[in-house]
Each structure stands twice: as C-alpha cells, then as structure tokens.
PDB file of N, CA and C in Angstrom:
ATOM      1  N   UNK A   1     -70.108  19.193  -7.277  1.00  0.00           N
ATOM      2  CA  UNK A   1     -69.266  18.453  -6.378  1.00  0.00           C
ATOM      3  C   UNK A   1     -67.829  18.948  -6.388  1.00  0.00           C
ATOM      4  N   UNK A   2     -67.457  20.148  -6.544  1.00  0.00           N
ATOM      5  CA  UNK A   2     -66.194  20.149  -6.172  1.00  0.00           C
ATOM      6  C   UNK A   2     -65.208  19.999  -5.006  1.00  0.00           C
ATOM      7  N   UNK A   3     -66.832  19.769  -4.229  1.00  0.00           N
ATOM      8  CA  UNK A   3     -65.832  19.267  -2.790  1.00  0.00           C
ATOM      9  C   UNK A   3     -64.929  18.646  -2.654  1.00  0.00           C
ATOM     10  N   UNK A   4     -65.250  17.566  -3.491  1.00  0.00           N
ATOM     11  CA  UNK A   4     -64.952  16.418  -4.057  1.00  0.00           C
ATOM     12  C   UNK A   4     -63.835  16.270  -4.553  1.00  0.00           C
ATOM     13  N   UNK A   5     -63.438  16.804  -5.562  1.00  0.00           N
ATOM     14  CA  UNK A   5     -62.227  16.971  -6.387  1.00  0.00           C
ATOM     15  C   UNK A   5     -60.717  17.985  -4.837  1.00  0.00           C
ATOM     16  N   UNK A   6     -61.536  18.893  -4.173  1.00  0.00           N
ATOM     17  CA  UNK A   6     -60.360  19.225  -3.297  1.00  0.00           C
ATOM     18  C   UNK A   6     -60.305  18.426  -2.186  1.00  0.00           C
ATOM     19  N   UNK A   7     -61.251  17.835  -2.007  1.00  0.00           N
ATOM     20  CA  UNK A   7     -60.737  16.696  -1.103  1.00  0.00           C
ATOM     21  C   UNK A   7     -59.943  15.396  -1.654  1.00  0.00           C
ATOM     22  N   UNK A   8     -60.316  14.801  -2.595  1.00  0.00           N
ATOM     23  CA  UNK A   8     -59.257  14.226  -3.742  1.00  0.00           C
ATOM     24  C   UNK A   8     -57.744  14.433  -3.433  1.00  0.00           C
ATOM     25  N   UNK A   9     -58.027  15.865  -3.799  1.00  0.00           N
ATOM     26  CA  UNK A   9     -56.586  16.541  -4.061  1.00  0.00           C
ATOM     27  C   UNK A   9     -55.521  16.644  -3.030  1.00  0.00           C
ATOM     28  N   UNK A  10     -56.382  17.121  -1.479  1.00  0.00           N
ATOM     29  CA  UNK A  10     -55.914  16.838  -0.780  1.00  0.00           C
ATOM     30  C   UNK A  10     -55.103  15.803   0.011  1.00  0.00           C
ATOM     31  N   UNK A  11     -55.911  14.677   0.210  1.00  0.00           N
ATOM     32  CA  UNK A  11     -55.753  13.271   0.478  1.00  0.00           C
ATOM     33  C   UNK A  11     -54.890  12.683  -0.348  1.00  0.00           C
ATOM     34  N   UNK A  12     -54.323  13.341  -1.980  1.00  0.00           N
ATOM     35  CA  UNK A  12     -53.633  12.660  -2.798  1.00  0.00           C
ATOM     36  C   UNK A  12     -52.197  12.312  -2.282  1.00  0.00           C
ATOM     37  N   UNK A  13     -51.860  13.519  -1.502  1.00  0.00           N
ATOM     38  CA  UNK A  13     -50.214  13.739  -1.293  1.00  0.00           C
ATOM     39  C   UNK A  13     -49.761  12.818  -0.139  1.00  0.00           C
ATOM     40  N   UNK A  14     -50.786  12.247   0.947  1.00  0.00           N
ATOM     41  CA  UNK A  14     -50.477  11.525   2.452  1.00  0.00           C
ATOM     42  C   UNK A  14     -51.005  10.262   1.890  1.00  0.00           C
ATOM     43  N   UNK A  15     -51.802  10.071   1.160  1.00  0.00           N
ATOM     44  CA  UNK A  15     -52.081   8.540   0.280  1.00  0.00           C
ATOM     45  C   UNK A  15     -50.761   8.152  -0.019  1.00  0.00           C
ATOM     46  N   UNK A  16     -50.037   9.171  -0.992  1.00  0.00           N
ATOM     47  CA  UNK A  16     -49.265   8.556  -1.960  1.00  0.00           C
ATOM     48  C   UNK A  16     -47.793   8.406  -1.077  1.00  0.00           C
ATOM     49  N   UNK A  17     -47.815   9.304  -0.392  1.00  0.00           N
ATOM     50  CA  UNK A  17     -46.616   8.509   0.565  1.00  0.00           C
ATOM     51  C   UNK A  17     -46.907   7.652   1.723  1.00  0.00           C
ATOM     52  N   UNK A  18     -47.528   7.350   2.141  1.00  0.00           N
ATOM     53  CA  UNK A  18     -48.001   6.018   2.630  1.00  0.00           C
ATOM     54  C   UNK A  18     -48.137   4.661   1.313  1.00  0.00           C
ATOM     55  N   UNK A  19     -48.612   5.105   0.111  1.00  0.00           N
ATOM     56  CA  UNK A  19     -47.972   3.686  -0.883  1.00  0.00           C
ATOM     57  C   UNK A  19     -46.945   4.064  -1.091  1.00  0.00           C
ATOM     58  N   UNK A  20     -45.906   4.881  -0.752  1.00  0.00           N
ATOM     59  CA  UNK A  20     -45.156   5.015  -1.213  1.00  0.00           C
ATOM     60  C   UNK A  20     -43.748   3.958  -0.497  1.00  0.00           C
ATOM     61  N   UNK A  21     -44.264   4.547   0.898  1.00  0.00           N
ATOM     62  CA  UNK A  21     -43.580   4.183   1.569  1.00  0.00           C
ATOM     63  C   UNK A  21     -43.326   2.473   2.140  1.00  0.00           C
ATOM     64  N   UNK A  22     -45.033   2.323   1.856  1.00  0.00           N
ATOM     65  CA  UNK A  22     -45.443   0.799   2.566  1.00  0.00           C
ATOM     66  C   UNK A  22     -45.770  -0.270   1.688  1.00  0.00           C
ATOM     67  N   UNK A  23     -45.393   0.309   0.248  1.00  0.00           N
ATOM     68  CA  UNK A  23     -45.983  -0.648  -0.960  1.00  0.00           C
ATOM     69  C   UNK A  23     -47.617  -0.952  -0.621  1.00  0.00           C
ATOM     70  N   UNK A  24     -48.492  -0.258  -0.031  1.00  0.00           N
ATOM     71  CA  UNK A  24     -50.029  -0.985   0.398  1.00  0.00           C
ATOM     72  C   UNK A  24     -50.564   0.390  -0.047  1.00  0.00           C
ATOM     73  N   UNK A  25     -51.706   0.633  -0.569  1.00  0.00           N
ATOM     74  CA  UNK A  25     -52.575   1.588  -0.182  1.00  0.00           C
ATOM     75  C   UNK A  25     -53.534   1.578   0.512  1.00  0.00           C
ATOM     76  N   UNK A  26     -53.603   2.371   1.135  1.00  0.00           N
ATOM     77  CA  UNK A  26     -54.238   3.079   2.229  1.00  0.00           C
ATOM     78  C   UNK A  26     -55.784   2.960   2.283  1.00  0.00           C
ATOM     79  N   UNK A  27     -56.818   2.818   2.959  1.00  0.00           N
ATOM     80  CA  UNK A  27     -58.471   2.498   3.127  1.00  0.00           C
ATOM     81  C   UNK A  27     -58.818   4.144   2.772  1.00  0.00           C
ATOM     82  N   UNK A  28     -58.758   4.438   1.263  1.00  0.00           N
ATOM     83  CA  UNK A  28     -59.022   5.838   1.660  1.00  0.00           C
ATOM     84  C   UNK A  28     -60.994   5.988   1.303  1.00  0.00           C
ATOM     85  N   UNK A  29     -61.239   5.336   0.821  1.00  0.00           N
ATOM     86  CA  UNK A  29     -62.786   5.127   1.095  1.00  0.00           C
ATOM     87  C   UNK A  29     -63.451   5.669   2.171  1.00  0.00           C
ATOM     88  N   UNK A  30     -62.586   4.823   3.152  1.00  0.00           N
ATOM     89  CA  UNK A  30     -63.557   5.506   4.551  1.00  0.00           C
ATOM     90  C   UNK A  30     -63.505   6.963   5.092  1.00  0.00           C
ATOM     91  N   UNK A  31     -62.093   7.263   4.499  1.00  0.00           N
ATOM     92  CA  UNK A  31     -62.000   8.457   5.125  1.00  0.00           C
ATOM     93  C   UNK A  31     -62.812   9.512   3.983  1.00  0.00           C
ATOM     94  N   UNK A  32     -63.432   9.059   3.084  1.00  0.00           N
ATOM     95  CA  UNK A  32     -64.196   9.576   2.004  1.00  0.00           C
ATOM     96  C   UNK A  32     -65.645   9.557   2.759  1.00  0.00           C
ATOM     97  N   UNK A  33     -65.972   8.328   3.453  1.00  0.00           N
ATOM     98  CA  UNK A  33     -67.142   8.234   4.001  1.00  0.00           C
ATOM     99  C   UNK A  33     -67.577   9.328   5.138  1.00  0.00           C
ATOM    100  N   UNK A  34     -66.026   9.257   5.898  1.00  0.00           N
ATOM    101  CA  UNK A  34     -66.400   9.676   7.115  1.00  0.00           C
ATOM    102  C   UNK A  34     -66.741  11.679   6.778  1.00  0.00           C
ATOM    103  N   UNK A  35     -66.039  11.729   5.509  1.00  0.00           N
ATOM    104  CA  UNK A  35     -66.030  13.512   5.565  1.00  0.00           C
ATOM    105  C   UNK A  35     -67.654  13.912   4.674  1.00  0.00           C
ATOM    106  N   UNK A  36     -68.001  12.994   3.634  1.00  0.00           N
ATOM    107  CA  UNK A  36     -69.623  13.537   3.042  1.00  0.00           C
ATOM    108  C   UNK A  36     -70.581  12.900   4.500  1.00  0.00           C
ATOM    109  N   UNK A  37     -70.429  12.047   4.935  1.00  0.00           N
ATOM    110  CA  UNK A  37     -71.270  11.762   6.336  1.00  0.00           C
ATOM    111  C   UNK A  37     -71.358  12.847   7.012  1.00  0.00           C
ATOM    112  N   UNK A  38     -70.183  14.017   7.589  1.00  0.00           N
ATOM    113  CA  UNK A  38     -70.253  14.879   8.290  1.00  0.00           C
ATOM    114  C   UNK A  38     -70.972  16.055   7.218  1.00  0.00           C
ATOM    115  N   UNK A  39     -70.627  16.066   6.082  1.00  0.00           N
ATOM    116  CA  UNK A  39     -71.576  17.165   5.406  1.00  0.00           C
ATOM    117  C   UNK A  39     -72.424  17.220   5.235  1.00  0.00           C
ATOM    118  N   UNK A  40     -72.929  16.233   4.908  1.00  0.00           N
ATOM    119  CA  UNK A  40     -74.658  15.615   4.584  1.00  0.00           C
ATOM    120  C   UNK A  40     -74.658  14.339   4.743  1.00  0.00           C
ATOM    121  N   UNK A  41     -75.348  14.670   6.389  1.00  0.00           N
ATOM    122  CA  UNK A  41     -75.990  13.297   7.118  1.00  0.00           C
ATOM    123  C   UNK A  41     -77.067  13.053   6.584  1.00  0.00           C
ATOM    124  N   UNK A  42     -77.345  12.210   6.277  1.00  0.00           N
ATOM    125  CA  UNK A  42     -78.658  11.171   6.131  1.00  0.00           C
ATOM    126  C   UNK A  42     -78.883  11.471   4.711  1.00  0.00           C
ATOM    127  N   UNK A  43     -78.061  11.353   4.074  1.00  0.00           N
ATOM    128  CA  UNK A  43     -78.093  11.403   2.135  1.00  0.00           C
ATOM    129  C   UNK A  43     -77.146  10.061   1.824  1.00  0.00           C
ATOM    130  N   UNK A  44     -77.852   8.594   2.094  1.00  0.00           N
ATOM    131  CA  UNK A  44     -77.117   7.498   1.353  1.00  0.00           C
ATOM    132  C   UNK A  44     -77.032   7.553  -0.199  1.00  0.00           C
ATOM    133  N   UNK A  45     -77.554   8.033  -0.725  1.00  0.00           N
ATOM    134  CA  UNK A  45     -77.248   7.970  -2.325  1.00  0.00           C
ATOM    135  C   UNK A  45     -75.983   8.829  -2.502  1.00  0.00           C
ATOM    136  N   UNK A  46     -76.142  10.173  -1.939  1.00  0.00           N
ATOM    137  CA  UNK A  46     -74.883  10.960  -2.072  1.00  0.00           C
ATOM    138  C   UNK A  46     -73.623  10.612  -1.335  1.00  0.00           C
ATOM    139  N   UNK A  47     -73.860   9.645  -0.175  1.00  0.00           N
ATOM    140  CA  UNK A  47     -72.665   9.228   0.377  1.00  0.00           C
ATOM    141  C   UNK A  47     -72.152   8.016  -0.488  1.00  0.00           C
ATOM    142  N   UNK A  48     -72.818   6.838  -1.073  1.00  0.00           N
ATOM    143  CA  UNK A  48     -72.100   6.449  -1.833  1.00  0.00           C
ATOM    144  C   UNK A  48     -71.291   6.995  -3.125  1.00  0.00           C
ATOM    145  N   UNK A  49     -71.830   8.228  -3.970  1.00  0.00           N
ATOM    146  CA  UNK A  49     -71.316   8.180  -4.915  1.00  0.00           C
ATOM    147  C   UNK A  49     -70.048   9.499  -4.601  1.00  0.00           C
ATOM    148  N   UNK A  50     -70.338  10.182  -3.512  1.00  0.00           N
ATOM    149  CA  UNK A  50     -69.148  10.730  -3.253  1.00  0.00           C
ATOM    150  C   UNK A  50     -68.023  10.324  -2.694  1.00  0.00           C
ATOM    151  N   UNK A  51     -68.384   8.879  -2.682  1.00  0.00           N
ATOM    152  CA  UNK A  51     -67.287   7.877  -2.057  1.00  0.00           C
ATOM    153  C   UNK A  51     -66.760   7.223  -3.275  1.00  0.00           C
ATOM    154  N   UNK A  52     -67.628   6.741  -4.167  1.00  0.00           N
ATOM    155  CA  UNK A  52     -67.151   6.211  -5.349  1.00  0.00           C
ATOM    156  C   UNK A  52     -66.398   6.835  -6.328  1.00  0.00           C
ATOM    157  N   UNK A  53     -66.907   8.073  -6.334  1.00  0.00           N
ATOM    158  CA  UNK A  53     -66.297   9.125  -7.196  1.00  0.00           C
ATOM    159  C   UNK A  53     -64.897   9.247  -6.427  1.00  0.00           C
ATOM    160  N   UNK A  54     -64.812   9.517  -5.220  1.00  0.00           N
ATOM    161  CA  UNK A  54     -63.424  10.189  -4.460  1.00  0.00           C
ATOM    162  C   UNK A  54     -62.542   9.314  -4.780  1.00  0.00           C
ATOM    163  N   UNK A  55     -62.797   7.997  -4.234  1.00  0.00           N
ATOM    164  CA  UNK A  55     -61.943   6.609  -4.314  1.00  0.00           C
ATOM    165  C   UNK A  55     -61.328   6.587  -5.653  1.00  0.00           C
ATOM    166  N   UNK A  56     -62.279   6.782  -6.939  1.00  0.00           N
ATOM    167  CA  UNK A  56     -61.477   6.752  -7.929  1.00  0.00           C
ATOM    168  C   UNK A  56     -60.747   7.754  -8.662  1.00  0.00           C
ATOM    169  N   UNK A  57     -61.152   8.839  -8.208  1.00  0.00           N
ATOM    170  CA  UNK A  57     -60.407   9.975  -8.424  1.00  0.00           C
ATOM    171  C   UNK A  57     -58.965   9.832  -7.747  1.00  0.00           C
ATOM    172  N   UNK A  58     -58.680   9.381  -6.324  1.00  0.00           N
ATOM    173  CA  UNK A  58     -57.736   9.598  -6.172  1.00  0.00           C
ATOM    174  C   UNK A  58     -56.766   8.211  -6.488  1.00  0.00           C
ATOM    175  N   UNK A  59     -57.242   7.363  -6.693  1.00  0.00           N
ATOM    176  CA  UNK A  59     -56.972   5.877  -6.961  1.00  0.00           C
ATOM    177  C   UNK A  59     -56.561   6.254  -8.531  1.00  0.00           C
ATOM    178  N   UNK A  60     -57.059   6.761  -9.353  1.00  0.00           N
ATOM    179  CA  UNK A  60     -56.419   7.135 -11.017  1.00  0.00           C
ATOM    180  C   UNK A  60     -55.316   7.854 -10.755  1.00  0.00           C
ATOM    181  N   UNK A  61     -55.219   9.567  -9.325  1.00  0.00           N
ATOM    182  CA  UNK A  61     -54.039  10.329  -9.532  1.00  0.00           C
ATOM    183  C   UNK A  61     -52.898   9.570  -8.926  1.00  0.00           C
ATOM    184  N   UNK A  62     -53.355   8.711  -8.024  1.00  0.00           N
ATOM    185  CA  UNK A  62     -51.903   7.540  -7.865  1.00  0.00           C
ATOM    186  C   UNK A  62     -51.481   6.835  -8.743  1.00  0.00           C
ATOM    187  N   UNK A  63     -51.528   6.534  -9.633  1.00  0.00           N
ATOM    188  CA  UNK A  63     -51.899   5.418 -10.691  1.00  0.00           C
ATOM    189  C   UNK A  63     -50.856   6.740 -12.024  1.00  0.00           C
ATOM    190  N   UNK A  64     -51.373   7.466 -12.105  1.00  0.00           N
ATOM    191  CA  UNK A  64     -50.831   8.764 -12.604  1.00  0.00           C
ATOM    192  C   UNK A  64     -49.726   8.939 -12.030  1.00  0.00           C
ATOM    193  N   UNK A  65     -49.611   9.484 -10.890  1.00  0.00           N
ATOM    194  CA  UNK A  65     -48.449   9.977 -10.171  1.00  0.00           C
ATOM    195  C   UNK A  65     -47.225   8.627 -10.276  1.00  0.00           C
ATOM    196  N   UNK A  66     -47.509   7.379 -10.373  1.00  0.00           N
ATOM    197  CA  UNK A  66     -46.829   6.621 -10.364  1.00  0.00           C
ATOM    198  C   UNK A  66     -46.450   6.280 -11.372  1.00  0.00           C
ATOM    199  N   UNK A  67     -47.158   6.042 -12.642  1.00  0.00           N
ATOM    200  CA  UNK A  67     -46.345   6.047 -13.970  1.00  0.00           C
ATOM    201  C   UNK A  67     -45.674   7.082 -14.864  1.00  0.00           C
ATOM    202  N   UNK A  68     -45.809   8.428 -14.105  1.00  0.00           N
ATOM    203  CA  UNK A  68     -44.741   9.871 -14.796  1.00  0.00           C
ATOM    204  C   UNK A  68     -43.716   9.447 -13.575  1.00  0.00           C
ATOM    205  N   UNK A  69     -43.714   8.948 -12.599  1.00  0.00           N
ATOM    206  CA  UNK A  69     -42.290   8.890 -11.508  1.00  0.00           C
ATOM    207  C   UNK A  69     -41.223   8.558 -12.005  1.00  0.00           C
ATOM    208  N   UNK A  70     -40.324   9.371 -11.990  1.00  0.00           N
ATOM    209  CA  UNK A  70     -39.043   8.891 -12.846  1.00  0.00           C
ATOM    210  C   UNK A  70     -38.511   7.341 -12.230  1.00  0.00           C
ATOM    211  N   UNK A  71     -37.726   6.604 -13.309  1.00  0.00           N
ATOM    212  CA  UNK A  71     -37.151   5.542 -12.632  1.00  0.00           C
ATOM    213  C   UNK A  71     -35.448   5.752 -11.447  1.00  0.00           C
ATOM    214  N   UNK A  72     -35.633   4.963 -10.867  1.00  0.00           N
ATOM    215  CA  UNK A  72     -34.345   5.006  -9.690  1.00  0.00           C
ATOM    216  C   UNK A  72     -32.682   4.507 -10.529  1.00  0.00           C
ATOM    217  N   UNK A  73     -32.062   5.484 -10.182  1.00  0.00           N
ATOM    218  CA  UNK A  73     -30.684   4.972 -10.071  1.00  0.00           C
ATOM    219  C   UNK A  73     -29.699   4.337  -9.701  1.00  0.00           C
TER     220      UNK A  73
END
C-alpha cells in the first residue's frame, strides 16, 4: 500500500491549512474513498481499510504537525 502513504502525504499539506485556517478539519475520509474507489472498483474490504488506514495516517501527521508548531508571539 504505498499508495497510501503518498496520498497521505499529499493531502497532508491542504488538510492542514484548512485546520489551520478554519480551526475544523476537513472530511478527508471521503476524499480517501473517492481515490481507492477509482483504483479498485468493486473491492469493499480494500476500500474500507484504505480509508481507515489514510484517515489515520493523516489525522496522526496533523496531530504531529501541530504539537512540534512553534508557539506564537
């Protein structure tokens, strides 16, 4: 699955300024859904867990990215 991890990676940087910006995060699930749906249609086992996996992959590097953020002046 390394699709997985660069799609993660990708999605990390427009996630995180959208919470960044809006204090909310973003439905990024679906947009997890909508990209293994287009790779492999008709695999529900693999669409959930490449959704589950993505979601929390990038849901930990926010979570990350937000507690090394330096504090404001």
């Amino acid at each position: 699955m390394p699709v997985l991890f660069w799609v993660a990676f990708i999605f990390a940087l427009p996630v995180g300024v959208v919470q960044v910006m809006t204090n909310q995060q973003s439905g990024f699930n679906v947009m997890m859904e909508y990209v293994i749906e287009y790779l492999m249609p008709g695999h529900p086992i693999v669409n959930v867990a490449f959704k589950a996996y993505g979601y929390i992959t990038n849901v930990q590097a926010l979570q990350f990215i937000h507690g090394a953020s330096m504090p404001r002046v």
